[in-house]
N, C-alpha and C. Protein backbone atom coordinates (compact mmCIF):
# COMPACT_ATOMS: atom_id res chain seq x y z
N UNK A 1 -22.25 74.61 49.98
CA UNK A 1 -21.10 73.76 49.71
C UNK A 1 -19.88 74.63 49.48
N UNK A 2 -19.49 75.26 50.95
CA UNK A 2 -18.16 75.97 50.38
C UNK A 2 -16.89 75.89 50.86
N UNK A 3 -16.87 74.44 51.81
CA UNK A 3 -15.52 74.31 51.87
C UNK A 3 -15.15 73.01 51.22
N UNK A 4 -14.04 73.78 50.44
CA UNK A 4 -13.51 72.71 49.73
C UNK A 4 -12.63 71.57 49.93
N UNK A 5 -12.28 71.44 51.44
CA UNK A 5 -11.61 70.64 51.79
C UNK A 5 -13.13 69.20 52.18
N UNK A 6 -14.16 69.39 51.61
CA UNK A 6 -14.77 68.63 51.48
C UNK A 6 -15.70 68.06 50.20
N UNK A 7 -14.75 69.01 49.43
CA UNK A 7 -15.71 68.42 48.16
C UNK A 7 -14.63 67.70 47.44
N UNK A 8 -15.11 66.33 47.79
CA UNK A 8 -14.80 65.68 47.16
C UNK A 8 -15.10 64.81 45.97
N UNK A 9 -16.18 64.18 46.43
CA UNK A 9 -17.30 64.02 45.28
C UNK A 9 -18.64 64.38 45.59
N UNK A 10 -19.19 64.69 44.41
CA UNK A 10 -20.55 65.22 44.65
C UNK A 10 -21.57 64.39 43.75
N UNK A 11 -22.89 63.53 43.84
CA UNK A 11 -23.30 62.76 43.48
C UNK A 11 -24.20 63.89 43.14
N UNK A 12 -25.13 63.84 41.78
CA UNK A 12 -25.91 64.82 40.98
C UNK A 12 -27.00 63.93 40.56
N UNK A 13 -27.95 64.27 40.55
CA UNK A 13 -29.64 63.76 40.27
C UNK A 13 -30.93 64.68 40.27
N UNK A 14 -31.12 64.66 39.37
CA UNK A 14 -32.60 65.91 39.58
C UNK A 14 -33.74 64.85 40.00
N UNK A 15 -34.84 65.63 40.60
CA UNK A 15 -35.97 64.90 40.26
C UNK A 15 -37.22 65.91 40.34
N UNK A 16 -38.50 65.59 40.76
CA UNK A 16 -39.10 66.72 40.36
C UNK A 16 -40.44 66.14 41.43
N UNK A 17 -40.48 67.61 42.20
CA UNK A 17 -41.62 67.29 43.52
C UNK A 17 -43.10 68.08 43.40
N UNK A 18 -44.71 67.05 43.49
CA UNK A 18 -45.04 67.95 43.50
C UNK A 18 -45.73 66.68 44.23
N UNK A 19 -47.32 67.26 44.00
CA UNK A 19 -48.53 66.33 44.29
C UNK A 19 -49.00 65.14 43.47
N UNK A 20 -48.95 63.99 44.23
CA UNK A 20 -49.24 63.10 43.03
C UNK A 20 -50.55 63.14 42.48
N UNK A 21 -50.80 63.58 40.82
CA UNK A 21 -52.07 63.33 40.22
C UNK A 21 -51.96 62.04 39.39
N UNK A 22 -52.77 61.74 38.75
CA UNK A 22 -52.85 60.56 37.78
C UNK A 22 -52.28 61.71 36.67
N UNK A 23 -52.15 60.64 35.93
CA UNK A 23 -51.07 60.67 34.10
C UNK A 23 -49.97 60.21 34.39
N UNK A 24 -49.39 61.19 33.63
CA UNK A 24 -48.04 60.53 33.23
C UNK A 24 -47.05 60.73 34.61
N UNK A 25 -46.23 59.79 34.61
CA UNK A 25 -44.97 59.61 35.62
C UNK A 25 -43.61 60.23 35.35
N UNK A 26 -43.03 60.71 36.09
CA UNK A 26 -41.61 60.80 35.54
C UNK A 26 -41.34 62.53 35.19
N UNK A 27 -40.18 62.74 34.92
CA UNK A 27 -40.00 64.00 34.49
C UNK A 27 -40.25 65.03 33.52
N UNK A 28 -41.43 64.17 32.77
CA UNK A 28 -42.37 64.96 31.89
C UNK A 28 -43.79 65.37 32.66
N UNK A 29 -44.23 64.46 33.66
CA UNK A 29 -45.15 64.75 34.18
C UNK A 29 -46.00 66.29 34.20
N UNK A 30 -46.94 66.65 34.20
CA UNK A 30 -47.78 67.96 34.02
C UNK A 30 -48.15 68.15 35.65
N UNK A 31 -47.41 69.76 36.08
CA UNK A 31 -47.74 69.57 37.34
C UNK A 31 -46.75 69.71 38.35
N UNK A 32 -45.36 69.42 37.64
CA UNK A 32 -44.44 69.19 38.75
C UNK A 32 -43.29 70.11 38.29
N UNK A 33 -42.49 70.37 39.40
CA UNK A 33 -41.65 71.33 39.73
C UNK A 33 -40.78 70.76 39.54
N UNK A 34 -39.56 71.39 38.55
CA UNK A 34 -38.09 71.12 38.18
C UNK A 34 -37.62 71.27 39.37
N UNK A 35 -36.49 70.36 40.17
CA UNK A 35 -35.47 70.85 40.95
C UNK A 35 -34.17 70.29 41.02
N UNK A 36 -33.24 70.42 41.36
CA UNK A 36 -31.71 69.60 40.91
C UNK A 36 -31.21 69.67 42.21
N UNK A 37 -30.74 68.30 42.44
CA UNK A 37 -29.96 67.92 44.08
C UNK A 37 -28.67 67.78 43.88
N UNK A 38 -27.98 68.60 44.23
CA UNK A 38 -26.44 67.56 44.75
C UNK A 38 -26.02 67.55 45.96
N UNK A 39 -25.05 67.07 46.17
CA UNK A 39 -24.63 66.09 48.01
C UNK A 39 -23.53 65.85 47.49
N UNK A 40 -22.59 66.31 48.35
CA UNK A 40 -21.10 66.56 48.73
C UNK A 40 -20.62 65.17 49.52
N UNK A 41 -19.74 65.06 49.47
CA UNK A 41 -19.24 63.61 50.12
C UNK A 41 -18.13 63.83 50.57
N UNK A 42 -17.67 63.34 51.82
CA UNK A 42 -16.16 63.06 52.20
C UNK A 42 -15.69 61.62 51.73
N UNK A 43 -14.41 61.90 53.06
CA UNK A 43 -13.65 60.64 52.25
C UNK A 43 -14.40 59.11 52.25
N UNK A 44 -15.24 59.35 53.37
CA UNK A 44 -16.26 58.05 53.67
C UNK A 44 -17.09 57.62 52.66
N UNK A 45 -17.26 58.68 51.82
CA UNK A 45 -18.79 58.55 51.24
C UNK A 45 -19.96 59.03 51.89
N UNK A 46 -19.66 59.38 52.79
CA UNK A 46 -20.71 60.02 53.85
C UNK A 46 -21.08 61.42 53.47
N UNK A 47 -22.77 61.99 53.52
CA UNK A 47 -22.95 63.24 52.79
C UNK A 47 -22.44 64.00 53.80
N UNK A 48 -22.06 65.62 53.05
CA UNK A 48 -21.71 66.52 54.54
C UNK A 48 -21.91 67.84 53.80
N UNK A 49 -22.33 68.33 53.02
CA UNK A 49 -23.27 69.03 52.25
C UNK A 49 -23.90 68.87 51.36
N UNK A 50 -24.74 69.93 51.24
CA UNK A 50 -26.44 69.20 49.99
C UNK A 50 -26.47 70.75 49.19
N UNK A 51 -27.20 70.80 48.44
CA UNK A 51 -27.67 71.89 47.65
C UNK A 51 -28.72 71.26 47.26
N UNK A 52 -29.85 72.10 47.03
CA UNK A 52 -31.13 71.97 46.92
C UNK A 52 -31.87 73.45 46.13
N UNK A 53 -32.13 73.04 44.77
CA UNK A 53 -32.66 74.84 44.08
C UNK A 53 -33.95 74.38 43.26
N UNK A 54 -35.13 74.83 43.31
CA UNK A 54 -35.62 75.06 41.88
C UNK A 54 -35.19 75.72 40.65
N UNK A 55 -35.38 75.18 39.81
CA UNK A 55 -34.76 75.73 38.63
C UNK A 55 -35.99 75.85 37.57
N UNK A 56 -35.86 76.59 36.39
CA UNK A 56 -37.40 76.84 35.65
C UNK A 56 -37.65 76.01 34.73
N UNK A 57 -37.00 75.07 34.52
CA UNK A 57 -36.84 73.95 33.07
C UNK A 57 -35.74 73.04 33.46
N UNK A 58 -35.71 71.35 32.79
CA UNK A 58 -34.71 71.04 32.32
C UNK A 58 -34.00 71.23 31.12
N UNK A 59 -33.40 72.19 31.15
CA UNK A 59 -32.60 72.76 29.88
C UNK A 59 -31.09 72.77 30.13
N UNK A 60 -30.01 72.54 29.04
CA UNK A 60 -28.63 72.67 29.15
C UNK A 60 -28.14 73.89 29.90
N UNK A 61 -28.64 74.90 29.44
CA UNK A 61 -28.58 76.48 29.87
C UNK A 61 -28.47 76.49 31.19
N UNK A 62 -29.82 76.22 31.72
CA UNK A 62 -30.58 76.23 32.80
C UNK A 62 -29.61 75.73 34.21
N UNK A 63 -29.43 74.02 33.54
CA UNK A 63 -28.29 73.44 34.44
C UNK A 63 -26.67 73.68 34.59
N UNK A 64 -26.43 74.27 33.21
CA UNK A 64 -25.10 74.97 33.42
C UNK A 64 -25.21 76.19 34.32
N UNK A 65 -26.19 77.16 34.43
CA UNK A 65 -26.42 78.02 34.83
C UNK A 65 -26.03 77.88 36.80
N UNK A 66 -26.68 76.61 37.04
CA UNK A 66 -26.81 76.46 38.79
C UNK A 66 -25.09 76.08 38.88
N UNK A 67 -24.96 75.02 37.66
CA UNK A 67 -23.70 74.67 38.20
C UNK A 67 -22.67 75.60 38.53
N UNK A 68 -22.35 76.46 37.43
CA UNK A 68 -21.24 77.49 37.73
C UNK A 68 -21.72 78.27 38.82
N UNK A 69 -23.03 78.52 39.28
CA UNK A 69 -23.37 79.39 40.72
C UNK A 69 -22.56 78.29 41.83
N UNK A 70 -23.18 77.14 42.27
CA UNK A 70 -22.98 76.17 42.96
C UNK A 70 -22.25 75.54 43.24
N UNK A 71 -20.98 74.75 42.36
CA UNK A 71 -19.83 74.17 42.24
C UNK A 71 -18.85 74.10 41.79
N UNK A 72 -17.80 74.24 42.64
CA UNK A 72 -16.14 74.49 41.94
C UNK A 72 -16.29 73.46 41.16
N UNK A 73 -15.53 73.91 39.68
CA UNK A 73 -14.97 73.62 38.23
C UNK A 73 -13.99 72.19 38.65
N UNK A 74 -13.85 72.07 40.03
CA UNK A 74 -12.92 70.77 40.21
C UNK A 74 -13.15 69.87 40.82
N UNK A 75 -14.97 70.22 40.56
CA UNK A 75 -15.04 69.07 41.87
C UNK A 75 -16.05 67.97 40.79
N UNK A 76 -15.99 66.76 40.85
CA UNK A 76 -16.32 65.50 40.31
C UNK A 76 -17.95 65.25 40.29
N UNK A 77 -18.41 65.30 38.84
CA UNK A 77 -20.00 65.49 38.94
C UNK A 77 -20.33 64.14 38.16
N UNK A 78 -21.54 63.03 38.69
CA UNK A 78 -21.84 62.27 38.57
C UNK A 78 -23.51 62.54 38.38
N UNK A 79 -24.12 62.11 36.92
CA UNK A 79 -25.07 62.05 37.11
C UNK A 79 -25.79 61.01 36.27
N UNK A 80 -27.39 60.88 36.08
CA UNK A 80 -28.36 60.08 35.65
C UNK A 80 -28.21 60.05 34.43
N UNK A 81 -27.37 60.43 33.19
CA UNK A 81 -27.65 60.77 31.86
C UNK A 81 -28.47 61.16 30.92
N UNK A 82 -28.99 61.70 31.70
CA UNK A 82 -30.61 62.63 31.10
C UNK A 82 -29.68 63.28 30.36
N UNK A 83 -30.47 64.22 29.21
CA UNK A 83 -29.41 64.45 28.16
C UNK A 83 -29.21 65.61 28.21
N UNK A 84 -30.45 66.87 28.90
CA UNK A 84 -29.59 68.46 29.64
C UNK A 84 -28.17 67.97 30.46
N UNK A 85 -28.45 67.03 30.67
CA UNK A 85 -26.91 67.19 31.41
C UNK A 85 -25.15 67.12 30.52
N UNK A 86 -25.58 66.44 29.15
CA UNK A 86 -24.98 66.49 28.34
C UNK A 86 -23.12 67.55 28.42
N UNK A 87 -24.00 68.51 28.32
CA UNK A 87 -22.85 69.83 28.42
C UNK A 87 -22.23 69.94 29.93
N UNK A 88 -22.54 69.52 30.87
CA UNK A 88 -22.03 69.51 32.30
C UNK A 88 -20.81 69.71 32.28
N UNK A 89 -20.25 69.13 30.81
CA UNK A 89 -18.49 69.04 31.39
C UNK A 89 -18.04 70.13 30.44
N UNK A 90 -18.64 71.66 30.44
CA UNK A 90 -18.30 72.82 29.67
C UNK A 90 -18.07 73.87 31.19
N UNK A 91 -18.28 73.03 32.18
CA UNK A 91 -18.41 74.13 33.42
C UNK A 91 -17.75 73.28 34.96
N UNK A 92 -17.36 71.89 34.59
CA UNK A 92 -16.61 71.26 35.36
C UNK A 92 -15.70 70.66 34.77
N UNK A 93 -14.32 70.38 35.24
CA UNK A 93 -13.46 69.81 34.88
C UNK A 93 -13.75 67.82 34.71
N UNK A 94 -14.24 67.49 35.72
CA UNK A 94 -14.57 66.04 35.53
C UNK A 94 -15.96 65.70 35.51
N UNK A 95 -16.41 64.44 34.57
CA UNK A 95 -17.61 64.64 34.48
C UNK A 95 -18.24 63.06 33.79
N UNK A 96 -18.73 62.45 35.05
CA UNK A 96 -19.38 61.08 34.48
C UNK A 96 -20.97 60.73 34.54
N UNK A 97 -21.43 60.20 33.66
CA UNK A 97 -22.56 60.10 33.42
C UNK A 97 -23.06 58.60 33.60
N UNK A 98 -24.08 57.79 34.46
CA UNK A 98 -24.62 56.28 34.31
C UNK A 98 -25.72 56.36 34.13
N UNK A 99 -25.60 55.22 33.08
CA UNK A 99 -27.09 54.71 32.83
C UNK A 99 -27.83 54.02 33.69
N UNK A 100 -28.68 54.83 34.57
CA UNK A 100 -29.43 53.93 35.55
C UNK A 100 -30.75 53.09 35.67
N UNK A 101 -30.85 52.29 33.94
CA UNK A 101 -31.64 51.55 34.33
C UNK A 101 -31.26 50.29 34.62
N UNK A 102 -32.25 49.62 35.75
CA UNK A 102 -31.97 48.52 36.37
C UNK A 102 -31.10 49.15 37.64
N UNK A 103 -30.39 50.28 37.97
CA UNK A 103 -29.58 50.22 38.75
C UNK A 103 -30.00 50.50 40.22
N UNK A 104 -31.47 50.52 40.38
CA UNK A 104 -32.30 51.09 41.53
C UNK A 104 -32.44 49.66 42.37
N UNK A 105 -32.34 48.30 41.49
CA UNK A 105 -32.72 47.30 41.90
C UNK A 105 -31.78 46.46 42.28
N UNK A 106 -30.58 46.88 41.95
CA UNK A 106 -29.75 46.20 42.89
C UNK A 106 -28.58 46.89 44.11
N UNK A 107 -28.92 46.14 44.90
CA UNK A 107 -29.12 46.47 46.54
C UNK A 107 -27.35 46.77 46.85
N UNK A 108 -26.36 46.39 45.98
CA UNK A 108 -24.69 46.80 46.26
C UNK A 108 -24.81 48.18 45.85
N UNK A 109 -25.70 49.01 44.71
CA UNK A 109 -25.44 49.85 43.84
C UNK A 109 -25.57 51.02 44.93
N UNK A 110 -25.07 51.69 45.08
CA UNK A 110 -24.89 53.05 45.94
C UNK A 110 -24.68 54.50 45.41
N UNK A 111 -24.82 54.29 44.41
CA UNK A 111 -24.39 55.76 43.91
C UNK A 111 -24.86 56.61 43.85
N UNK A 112 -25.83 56.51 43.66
CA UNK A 112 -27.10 57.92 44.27
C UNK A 112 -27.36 57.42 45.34
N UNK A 113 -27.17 57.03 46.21
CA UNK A 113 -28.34 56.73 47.34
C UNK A 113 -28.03 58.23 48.20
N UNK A 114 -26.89 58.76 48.90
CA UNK A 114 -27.52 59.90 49.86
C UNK A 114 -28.35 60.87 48.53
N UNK A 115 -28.26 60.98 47.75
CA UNK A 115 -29.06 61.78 46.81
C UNK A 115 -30.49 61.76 46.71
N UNK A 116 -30.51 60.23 46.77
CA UNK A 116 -32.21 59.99 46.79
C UNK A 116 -32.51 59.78 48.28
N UNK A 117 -31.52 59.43 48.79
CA UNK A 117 -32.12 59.74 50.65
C UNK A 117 -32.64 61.24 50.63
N UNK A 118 -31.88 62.15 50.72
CA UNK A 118 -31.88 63.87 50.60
C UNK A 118 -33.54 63.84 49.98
N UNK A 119 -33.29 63.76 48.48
CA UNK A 119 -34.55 63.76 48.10
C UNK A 119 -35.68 63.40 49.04
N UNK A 120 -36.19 61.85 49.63
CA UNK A 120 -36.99 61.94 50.26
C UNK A 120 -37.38 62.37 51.48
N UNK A 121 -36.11 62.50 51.62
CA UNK A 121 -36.26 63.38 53.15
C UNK A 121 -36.72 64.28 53.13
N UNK A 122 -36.97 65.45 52.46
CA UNK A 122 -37.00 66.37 51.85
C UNK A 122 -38.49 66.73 51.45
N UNK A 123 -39.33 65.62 50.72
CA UNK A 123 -40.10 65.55 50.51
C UNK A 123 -41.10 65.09 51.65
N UNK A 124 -40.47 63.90 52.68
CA UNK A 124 -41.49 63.65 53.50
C UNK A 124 -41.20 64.65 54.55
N UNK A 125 -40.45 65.39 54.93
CA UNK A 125 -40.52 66.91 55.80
C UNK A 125 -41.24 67.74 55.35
N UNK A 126 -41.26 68.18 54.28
CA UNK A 126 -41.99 69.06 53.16
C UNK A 126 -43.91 68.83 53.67
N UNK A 127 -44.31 67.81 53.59
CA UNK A 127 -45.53 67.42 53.52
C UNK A 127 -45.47 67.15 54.57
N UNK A 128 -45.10 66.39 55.68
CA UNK A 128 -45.38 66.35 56.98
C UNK A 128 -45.09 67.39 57.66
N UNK A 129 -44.52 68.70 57.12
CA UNK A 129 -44.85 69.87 58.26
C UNK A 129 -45.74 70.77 57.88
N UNK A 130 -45.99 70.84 56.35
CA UNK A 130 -46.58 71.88 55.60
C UNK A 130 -48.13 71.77 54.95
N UNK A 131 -49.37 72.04 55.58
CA UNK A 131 -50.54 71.94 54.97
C UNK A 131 -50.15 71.71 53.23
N UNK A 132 -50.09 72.63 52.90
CA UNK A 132 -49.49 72.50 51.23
C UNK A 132 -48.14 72.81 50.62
N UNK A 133 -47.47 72.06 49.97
CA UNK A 133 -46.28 72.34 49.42
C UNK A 133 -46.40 73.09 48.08
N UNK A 134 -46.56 74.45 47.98
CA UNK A 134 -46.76 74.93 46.42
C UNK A 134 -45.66 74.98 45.64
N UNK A 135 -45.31 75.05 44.44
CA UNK A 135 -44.54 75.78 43.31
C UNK A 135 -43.56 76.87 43.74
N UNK A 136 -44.54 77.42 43.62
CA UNK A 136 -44.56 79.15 44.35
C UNK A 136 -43.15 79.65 45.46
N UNK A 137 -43.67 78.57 46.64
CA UNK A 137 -42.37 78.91 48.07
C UNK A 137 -41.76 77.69 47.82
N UNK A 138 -41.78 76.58 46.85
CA UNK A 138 -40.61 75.70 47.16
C UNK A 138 -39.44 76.23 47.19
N UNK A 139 -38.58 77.33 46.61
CA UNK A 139 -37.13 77.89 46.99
C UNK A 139 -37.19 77.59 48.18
N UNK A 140 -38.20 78.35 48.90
CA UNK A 140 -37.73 78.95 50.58
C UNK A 140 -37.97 77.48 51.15
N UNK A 141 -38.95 76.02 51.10
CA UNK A 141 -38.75 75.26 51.55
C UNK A 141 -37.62 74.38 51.43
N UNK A 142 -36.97 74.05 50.13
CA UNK A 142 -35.66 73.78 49.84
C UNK A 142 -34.77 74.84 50.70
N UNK A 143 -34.34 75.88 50.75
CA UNK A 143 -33.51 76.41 51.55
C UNK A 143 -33.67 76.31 52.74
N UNK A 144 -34.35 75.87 53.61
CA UNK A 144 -34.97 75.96 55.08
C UNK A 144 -34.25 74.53 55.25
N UNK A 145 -34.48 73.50 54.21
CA UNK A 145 -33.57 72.11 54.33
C UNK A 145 -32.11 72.09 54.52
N UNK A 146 -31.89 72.61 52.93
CA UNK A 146 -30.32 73.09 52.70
C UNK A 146 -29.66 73.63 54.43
N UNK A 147 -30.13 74.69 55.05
CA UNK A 147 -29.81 75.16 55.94
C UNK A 147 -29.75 74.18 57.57
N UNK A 148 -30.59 73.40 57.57
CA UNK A 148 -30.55 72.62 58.66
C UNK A 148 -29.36 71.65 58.13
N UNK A 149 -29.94 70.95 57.24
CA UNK A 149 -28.81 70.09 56.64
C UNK A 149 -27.14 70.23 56.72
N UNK A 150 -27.01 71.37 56.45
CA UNK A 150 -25.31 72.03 56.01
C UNK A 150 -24.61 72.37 57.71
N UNK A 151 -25.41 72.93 58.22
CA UNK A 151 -24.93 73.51 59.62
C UNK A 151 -25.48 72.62 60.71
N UNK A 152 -25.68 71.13 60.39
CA UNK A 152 -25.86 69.87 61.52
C UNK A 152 -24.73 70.01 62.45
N UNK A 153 -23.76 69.90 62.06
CA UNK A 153 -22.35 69.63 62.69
C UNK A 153 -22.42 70.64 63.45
N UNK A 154 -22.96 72.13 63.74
CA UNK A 154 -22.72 73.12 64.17
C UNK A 154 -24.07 73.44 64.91
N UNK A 155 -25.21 72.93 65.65
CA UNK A 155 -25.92 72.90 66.18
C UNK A 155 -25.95 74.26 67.27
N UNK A 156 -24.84 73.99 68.09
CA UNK A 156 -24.82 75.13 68.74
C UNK A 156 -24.92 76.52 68.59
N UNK A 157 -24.38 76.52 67.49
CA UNK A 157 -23.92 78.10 66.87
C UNK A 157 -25.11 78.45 65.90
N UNK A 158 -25.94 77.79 65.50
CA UNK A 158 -26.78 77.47 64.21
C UNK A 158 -27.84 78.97 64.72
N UNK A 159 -28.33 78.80 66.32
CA UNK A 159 -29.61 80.26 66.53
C UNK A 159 -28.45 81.38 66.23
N UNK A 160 -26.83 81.90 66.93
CA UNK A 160 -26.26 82.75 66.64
C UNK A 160 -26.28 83.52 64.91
N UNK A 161 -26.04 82.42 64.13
CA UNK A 161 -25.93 82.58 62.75
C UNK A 161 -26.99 83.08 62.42
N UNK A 162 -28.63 82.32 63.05
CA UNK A 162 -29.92 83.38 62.23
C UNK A 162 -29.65 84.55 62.96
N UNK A 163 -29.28 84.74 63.97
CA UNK A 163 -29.45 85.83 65.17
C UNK A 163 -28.94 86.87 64.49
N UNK A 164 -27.40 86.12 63.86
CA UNK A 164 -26.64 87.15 63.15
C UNK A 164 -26.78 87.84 62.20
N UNK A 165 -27.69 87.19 61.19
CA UNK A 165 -28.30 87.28 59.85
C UNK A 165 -29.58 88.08 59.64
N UNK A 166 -30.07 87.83 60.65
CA UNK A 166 -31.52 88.75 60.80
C UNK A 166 -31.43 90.29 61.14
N UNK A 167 -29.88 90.32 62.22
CA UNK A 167 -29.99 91.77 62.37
C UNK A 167 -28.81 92.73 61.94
N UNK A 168 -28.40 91.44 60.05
CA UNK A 168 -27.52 92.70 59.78
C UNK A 168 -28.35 92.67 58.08
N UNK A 169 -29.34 92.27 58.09
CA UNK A 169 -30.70 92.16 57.03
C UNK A 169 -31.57 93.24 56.96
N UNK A 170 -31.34 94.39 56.16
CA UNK A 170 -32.29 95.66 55.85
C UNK A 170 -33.79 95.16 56.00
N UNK A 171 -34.71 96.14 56.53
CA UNK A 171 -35.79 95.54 56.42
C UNK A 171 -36.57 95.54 55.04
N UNK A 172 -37.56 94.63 54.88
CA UNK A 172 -38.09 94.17 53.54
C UNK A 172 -40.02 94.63 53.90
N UNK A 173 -40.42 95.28 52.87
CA UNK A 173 -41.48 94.88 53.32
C UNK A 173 -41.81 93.95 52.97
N UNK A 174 -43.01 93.83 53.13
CA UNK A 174 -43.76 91.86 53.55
C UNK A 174 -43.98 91.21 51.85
N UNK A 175 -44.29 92.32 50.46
CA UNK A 175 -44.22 91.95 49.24
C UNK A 175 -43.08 91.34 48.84
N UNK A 176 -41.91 91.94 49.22
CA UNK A 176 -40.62 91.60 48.68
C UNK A 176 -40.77 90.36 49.59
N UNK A 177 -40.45 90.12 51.23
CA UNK A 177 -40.28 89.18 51.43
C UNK A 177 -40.55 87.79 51.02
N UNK A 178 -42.27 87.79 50.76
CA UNK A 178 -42.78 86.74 50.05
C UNK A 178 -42.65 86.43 48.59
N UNK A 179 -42.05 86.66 47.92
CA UNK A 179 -40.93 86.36 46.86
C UNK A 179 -39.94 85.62 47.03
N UNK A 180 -40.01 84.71 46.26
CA UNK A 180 -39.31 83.41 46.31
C UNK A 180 -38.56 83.46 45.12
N UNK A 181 -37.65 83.70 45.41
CA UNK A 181 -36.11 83.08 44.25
C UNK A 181 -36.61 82.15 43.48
N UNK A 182 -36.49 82.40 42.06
CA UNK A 182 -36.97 81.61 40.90
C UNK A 182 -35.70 80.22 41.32
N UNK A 183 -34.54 80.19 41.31
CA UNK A 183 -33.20 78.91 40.93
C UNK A 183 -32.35 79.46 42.32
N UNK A 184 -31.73 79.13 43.06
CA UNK A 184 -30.81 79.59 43.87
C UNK A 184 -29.40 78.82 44.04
């Protein structure tokens, strides 16, 4: 998300992906992987960038931490009111919070929706290309999204850019490579 002649608003929602077991539901669940979405919007409302990171906790820290990596201080953050999000507006200039219960069920309400589109998209790519989705490489599967996602508009140029990237990339051996970025 780095041109700013498109951030206009950015709709914010975590949720948390793993395998469904029995227990508990929801973002306490045992089992599942913290991760935090946001989606960039033009003037339409239409998404036109995403960010996609694991992160190691829902903690204030944690989420201040991606934000100041991730998003200019001026751009408009909307989220679920979970209460890490609390401090959000110590690292952005504007900053609104809804209470979304009941708000999934009615069919005008739009405000997360490319957010939770992203999300499942995300998730049903994830599992429909990947024998197993671990913990472990979700960074690199979130970034493999992020990356198709962001450079749609640019299809053509998209093999140049890995082309470009691969051969100005020191080589790694194969330990380092398979290391996956804890938050990105």
């Amino acid at each position: 998300m780095t041109d700013s002649s498109w951030r206009i608003w950015v709709n914010w929602m975590m949720s948390i992906g793993a395998v469904k077991k029995r227990g508990k539901r929801g973002r306490v669940a045992a089992g599942k992987t913290p991760f935090l979405a946001a989606v960039s919007h033009n003037e339409k409302g239409h998404p036109v960038y995403m960010r996609m990171s694991k992160i190691s906790s829902f903690t204030s820290d944690e989420i201040n931490r991606w934000i100041a990596k991730h998003l200019h201080d001026d751009c408009i953050v909307t989220t679920d009111g979970y209460r890490p999000f609390s401090n959000v507006c110590e690292v952005v200039d504007l900053y609104h919070s809804t209470n979304t219960e009941g708000i999934y069920n009615d069919p005008d309400n739009t405000l997360f929706h490319w957010v939770n589109t992203m999300i499942g998209n995300v998730k049903r790519a994830n599992h429909g290309t990947y024998h197993s989705v671990s913990s472990k490489h979700l960074p690199r599967y979130l970034a493999e999204f992020n990356f198709r996602f962001n450079n749609r508009f640019h299809l053509g140029s998209m093999v140049d850019v890995i082309l470009k990237q691969v051969t100005q990339t020191n080589p790694l051996p194969h330990y380092k490579l398979k290391i996956a970025e804890e938050w990105g």
